[in-house]
Every structure is written in structure tokens, then in C-alpha cells.
N, C-alpha and C. Protein backbone atom coordinates (compact mmCIF):
# COMPACT_ATOMS: atom_id res chain seq x y z
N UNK A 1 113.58 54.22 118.16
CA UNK A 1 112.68 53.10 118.00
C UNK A 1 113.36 51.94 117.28
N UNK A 2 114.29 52.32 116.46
CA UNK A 2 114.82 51.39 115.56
C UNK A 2 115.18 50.45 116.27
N UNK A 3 116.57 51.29 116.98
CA UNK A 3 117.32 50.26 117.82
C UNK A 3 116.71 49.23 118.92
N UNK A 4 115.99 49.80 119.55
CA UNK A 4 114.72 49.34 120.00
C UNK A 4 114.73 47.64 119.73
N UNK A 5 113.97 47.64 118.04
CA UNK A 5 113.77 46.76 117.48
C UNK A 5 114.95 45.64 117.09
N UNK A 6 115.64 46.35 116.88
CA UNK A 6 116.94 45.52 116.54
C UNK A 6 117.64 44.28 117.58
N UNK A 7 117.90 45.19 118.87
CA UNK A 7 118.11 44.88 120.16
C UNK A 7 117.05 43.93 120.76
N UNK A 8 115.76 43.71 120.26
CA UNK A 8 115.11 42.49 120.71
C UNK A 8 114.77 41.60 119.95
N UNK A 9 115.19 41.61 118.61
CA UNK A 9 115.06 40.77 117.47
C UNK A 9 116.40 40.12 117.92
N UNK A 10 117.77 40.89 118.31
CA UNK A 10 119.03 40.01 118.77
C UNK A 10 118.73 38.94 120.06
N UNK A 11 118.17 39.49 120.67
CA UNK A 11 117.71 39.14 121.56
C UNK A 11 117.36 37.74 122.00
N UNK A 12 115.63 37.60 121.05
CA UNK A 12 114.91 36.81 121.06
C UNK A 12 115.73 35.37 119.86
N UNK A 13 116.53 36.15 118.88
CA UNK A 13 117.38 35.29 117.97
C UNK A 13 118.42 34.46 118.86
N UNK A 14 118.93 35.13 119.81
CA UNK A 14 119.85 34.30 120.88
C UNK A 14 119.53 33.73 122.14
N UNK A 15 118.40 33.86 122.13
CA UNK A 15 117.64 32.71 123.28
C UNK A 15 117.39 31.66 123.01
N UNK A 16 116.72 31.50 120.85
CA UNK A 16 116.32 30.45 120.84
C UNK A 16 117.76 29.37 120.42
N UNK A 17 118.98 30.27 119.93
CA UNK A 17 119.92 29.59 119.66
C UNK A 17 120.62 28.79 121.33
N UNK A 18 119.83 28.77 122.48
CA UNK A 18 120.65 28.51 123.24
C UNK A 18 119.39 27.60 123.93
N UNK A 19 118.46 27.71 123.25
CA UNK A 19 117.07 26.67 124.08
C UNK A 19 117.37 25.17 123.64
N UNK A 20 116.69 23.92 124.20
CA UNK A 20 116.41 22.49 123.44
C UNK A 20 115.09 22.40 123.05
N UNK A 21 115.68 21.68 121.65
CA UNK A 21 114.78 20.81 121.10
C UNK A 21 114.37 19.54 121.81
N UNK A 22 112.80 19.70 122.01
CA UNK A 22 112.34 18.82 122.59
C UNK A 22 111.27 18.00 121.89
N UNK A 23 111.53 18.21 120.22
CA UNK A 23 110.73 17.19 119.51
C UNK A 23 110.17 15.76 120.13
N UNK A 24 111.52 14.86 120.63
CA UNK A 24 111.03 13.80 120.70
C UNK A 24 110.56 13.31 122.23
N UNK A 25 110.68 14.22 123.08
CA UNK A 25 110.71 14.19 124.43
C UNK A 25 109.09 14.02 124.75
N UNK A 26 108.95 13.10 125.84
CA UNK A 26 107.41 13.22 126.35
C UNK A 26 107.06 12.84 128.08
N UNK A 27 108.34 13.79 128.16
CA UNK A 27 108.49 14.38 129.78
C UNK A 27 109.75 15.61 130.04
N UNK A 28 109.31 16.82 130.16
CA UNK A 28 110.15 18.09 130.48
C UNK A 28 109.79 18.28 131.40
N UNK A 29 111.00 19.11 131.80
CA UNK A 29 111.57 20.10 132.81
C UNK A 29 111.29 21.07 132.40
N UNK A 30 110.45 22.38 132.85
CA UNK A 30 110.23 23.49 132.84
C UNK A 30 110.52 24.41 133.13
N UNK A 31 111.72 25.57 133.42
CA UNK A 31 111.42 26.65 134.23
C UNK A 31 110.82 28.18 133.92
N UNK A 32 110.16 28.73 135.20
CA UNK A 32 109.56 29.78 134.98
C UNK A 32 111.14 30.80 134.58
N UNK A 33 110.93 32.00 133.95
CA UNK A 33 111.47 33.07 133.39
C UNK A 33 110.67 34.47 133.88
N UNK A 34 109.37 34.73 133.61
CA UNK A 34 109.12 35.91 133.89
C UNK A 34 107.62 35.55 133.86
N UNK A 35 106.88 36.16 135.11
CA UNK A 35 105.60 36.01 135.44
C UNK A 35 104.94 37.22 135.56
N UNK A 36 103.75 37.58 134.49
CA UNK A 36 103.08 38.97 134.62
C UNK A 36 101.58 38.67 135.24
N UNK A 37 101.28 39.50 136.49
CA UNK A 37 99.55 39.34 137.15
C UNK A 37 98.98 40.20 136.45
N UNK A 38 97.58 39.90 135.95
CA UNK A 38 96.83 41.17 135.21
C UNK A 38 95.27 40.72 135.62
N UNK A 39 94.53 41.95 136.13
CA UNK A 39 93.58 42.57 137.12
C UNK A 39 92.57 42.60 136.04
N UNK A 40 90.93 42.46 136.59
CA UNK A 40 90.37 42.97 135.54
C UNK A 40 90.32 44.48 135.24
N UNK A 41 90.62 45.18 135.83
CA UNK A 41 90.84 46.85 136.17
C UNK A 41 91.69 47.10 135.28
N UNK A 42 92.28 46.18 134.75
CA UNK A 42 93.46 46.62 133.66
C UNK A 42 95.38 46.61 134.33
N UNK A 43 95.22 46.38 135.71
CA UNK A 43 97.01 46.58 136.66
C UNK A 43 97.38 45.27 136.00
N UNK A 44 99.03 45.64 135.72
CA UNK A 44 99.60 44.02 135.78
C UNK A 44 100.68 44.51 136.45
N UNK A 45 101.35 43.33 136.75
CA UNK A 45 102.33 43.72 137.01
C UNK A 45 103.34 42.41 137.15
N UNK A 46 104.60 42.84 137.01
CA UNK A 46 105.56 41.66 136.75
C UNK A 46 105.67 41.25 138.06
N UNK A 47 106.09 40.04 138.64
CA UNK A 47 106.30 39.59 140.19
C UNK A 47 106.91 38.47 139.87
N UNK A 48 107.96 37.87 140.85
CA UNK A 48 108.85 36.87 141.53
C UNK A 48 108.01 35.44 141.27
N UNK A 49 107.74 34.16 140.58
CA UNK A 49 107.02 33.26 140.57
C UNK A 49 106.63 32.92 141.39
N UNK A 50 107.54 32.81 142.52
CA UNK A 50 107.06 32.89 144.45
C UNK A 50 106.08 33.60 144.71
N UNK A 51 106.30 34.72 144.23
CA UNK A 51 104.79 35.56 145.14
C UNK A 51 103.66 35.13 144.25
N UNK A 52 103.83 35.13 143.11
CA UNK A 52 102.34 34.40 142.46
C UNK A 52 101.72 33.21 142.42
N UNK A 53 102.91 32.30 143.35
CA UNK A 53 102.52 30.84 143.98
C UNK A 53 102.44 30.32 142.55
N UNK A 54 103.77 30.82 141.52
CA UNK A 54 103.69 29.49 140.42
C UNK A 54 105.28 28.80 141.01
N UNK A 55 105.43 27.16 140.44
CA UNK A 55 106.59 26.70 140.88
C UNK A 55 107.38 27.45 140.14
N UNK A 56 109.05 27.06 140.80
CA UNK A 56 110.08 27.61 139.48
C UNK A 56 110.47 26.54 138.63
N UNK A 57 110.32 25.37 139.20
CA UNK A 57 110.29 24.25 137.93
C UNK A 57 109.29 23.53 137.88
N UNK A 58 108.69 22.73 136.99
CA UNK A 58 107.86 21.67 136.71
C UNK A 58 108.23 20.72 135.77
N UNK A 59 107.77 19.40 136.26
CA UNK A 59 107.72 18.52 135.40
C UNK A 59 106.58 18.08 134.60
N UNK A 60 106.45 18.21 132.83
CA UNK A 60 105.03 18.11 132.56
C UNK A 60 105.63 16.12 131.88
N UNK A 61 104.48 15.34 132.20
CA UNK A 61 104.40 14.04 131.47
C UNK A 61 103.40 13.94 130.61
N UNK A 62 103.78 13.44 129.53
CA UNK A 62 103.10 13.40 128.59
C UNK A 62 101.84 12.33 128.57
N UNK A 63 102.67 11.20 129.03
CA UNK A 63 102.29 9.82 129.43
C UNK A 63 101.23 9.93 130.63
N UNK A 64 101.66 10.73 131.52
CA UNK A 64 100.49 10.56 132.65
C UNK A 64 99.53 11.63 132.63
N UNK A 65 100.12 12.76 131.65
CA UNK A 65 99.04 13.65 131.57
C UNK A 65 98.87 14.37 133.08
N UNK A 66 100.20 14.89 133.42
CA UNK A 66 100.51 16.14 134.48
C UNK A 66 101.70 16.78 134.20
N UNK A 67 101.15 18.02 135.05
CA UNK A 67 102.33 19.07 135.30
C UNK A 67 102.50 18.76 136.92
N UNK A 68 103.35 18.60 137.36
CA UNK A 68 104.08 18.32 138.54
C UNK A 68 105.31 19.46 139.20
N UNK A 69 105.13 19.60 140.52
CA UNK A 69 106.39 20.61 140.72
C UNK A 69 107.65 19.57 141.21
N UNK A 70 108.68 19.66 141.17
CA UNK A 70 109.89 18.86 141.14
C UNK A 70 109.94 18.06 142.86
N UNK A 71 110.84 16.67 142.97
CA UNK A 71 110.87 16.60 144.19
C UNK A 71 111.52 17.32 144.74
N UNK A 72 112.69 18.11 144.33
CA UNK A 72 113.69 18.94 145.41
C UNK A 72 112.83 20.11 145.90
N UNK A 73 111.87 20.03 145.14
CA UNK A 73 111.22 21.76 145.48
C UNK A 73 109.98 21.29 146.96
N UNK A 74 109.80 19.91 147.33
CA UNK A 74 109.09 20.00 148.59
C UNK A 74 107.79 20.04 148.24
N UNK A 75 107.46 20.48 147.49
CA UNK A 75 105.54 21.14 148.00
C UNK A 75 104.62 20.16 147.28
N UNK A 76 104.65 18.62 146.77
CA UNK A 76 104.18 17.63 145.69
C UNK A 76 102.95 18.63 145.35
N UNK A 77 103.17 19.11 144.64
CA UNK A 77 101.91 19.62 143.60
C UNK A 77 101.59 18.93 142.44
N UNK A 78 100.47 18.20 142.07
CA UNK A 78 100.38 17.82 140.62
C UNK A 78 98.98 18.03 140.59
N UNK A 79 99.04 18.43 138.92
CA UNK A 79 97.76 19.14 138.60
C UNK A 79 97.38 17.84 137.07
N UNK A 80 96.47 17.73 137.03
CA UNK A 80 95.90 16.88 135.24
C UNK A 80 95.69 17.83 134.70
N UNK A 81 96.04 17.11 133.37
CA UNK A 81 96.75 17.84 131.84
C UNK A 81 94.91 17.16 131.61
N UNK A 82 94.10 17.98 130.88
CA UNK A 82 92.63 17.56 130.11
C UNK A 82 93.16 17.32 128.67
N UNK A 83 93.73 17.89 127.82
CA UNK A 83 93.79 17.85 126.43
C UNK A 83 95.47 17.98 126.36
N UNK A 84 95.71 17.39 125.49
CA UNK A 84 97.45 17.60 125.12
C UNK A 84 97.31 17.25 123.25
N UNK A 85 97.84 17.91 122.72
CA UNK A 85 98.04 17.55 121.38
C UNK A 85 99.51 18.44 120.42
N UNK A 86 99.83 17.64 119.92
CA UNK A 86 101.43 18.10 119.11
C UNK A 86 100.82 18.30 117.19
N UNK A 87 101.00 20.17 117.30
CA UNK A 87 100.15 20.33 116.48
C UNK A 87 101.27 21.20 115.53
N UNK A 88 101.99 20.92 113.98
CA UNK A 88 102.65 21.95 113.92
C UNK A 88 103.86 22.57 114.30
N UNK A 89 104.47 21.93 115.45
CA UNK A 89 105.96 21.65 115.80
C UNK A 89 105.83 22.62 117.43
N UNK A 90 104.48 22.34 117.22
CA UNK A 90 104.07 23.15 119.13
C UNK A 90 102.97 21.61 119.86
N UNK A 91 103.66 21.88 121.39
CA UNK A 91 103.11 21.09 122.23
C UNK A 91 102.09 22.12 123.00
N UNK A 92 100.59 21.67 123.08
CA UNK A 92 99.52 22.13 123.24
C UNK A 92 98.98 21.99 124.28
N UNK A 93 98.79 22.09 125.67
CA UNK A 93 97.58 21.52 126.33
C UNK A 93 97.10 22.38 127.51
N UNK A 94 95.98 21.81 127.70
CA UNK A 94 94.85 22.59 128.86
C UNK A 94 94.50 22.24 129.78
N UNK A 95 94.02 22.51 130.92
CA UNK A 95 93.34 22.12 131.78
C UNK A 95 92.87 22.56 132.96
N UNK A 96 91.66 22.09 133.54
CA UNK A 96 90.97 23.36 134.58
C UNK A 96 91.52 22.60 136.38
N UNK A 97 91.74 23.32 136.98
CA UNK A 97 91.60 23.18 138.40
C UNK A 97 91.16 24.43 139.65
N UNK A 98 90.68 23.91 140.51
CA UNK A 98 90.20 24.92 141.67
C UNK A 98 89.79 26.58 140.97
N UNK A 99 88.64 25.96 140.09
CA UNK A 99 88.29 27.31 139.49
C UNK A 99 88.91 28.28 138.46
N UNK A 100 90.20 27.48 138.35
CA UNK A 100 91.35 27.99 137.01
C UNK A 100 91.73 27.36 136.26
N UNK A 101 91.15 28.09 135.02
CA UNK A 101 91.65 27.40 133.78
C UNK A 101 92.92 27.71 133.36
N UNK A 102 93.82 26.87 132.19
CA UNK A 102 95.44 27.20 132.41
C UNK A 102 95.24 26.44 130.63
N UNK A 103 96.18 27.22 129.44
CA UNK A 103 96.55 26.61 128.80
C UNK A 103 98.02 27.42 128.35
N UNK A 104 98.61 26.21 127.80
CA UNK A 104 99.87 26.19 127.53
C UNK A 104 100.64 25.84 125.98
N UNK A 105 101.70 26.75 125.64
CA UNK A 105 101.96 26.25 124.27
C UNK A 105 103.88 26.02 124.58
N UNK A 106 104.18 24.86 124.03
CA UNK A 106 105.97 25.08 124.37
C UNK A 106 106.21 24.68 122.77
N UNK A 107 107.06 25.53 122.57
CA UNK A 107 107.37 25.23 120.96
C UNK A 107 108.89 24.15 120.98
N UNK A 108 108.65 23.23 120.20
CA UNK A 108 109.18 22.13 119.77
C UNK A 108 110.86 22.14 119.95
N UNK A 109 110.62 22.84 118.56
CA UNK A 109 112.21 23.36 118.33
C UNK A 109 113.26 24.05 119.24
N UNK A 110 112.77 25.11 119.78
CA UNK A 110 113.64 25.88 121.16
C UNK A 110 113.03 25.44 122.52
N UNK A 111 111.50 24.78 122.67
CA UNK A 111 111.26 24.54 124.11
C UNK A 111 110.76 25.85 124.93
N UNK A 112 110.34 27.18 124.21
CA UNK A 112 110.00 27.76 124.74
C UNK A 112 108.85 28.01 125.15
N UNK A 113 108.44 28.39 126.64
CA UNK A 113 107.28 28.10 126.91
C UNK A 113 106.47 29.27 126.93
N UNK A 114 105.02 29.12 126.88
CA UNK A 114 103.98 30.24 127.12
C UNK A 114 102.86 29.94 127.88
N UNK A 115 102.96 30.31 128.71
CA UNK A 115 101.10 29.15 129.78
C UNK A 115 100.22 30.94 130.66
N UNK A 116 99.26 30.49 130.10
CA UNK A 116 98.26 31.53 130.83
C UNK A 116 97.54 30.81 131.94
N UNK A 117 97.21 31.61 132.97
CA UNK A 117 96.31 30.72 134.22
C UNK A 117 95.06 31.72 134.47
N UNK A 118 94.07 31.57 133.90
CA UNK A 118 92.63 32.74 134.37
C UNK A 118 91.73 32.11 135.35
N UNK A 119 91.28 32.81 135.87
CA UNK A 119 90.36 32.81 136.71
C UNK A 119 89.90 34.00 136.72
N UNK A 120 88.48 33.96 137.70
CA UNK A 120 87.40 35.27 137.95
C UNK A 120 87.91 36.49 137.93
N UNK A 121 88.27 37.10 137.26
CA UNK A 121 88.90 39.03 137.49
C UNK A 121 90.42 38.91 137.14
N UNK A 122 91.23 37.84 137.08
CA UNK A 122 92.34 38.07 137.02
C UNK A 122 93.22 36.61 135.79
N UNK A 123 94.13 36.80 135.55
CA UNK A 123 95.10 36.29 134.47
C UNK A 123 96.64 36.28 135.34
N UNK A 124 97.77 35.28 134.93
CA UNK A 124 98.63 34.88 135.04
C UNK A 124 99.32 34.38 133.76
N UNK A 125 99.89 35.38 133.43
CA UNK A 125 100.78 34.87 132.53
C UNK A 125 102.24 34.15 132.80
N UNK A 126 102.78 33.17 132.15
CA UNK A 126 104.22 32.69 132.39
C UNK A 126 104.68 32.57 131.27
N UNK A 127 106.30 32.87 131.42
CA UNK A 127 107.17 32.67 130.49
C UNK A 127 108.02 32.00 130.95
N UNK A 128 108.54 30.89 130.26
CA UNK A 128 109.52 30.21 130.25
C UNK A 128 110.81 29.15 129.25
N UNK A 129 110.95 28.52 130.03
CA UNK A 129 111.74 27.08 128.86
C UNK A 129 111.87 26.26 129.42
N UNK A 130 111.85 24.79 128.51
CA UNK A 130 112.21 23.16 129.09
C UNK A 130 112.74 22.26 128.46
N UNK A 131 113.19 21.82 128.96
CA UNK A 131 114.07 20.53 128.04
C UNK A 131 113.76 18.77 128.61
N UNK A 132 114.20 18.31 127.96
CA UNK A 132 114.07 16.94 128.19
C UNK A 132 114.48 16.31 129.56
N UNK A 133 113.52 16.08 130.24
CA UNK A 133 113.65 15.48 131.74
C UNK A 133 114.08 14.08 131.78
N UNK A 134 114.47 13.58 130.70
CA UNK A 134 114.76 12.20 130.48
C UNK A 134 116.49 12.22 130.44
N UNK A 135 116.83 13.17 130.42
CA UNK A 135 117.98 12.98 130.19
C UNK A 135 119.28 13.58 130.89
């Protein structure tokens, strides 16, 4: 168990040493990392961002208040951001579409991301990171 612990404390210590700070940024680049589906029955299961129809990148603006999927990626998806707020050295925001609600936290300092997507019986979790699309 120890090692266990050790091995993902190294882990998680060398991801954030290799993420951006996106303090001053107020337009990122996003990408997905690891996407878990979870059932109300209790199944999850990890899957490909493809099969769960999330993009692999997004662009969120701060300014226009969207998450956007990239132009190279083809499919113009943009969704409105309802609430955004920088609370604490975390970027915050929510918002509902086609029956799904979605909120999101990307922390400041490393850019790492966390966004849930629920709807009726089921959850979408994402993991990811982003950096400054400005640059």
C-alpha cells in the first residue's frame, strides 16, 4: 500500500511540475487526459474522449464566455459559459446545455483541469490540462 502511495504522490508532484501557469491568461487551450462514464446503476467506466463525444481540445474564452472545440478539429462546437469566476487561484465556471449541466474547475498555477457533465441517470467526468491560447 505504501508504495502505492508514494508512486502517485511522485506522480501527481511531476505533472504539476510540467503543467502552465495560466494566472494571467483569459483564453486556453484545453486538452482532454482521461474521461470516466458513470451510470446511475453505479458502472463507470474509463473510455476514449471520442466515444463519449467530448472534444480532445477546447478553447475556453473568458471574454466571450465559451468553450469552443478547435478549428483543426472540424466539428464548430461552441457551448456558453453561464457563470465564470477566479476564486482562490482556481478558474470556476458552469453552464447548462441540451439538458446537461457541466461545471468546471482549472487550477491557476499548473492549469489542471476537472469538468463534470450530468445529465438524467448518468455523469461524465474529464480530466485534463491547458495553457494559454494566446500564445
Amino acid at each position: 500500500m505504501k508504495p502505492y502511495l508514494l508512486i502517485s504522490s511522485l506522480t501527481l508532484c511531476a505533472s504539476a511540475a510540467f503543467a502552465d501557469n495560466i494566472e494571467n491568461s483569459d483564453r486556453l487551450l484545453c486538452s482532454t487526459a482521461r474521461v470516466v462514464v458513470c451510470f446511475e446503476g453505479g458502472e463507470c467506466f474509463d473510455m476514449p474522449a471520442w466515444e463519449a463525444n467530448v472534444p480532445q481540445f477546447v478553447v475556453v474564452d473568458e471574454k466571450k464566455l465559451t468553450i469552443s472545440s478547435t478549428k483543426a478539429s472540424g466539428e464548430n462546437r461552441s457551448t456558453p459559459i453561464r457563470t465564470l469566476q477566479r476564486e482562490e487561484g482556481l478558474i470556476i465556471f458552469q453552464g447548462i446545455e441540451q439538458g446537461r449541466a457541466f461545471s468546471v474547475v482549472i487550477d491557476e498555477l499548473t492549469g489542471i483541469l476537472t469538468a463534470a457533465v450530468s445529465r438524467d441517470g448518468a455523469s461524465v467526468s474529464v480530466f485534463g490540462a491547458c495553457t494559454d491560447a494566446n500564445t
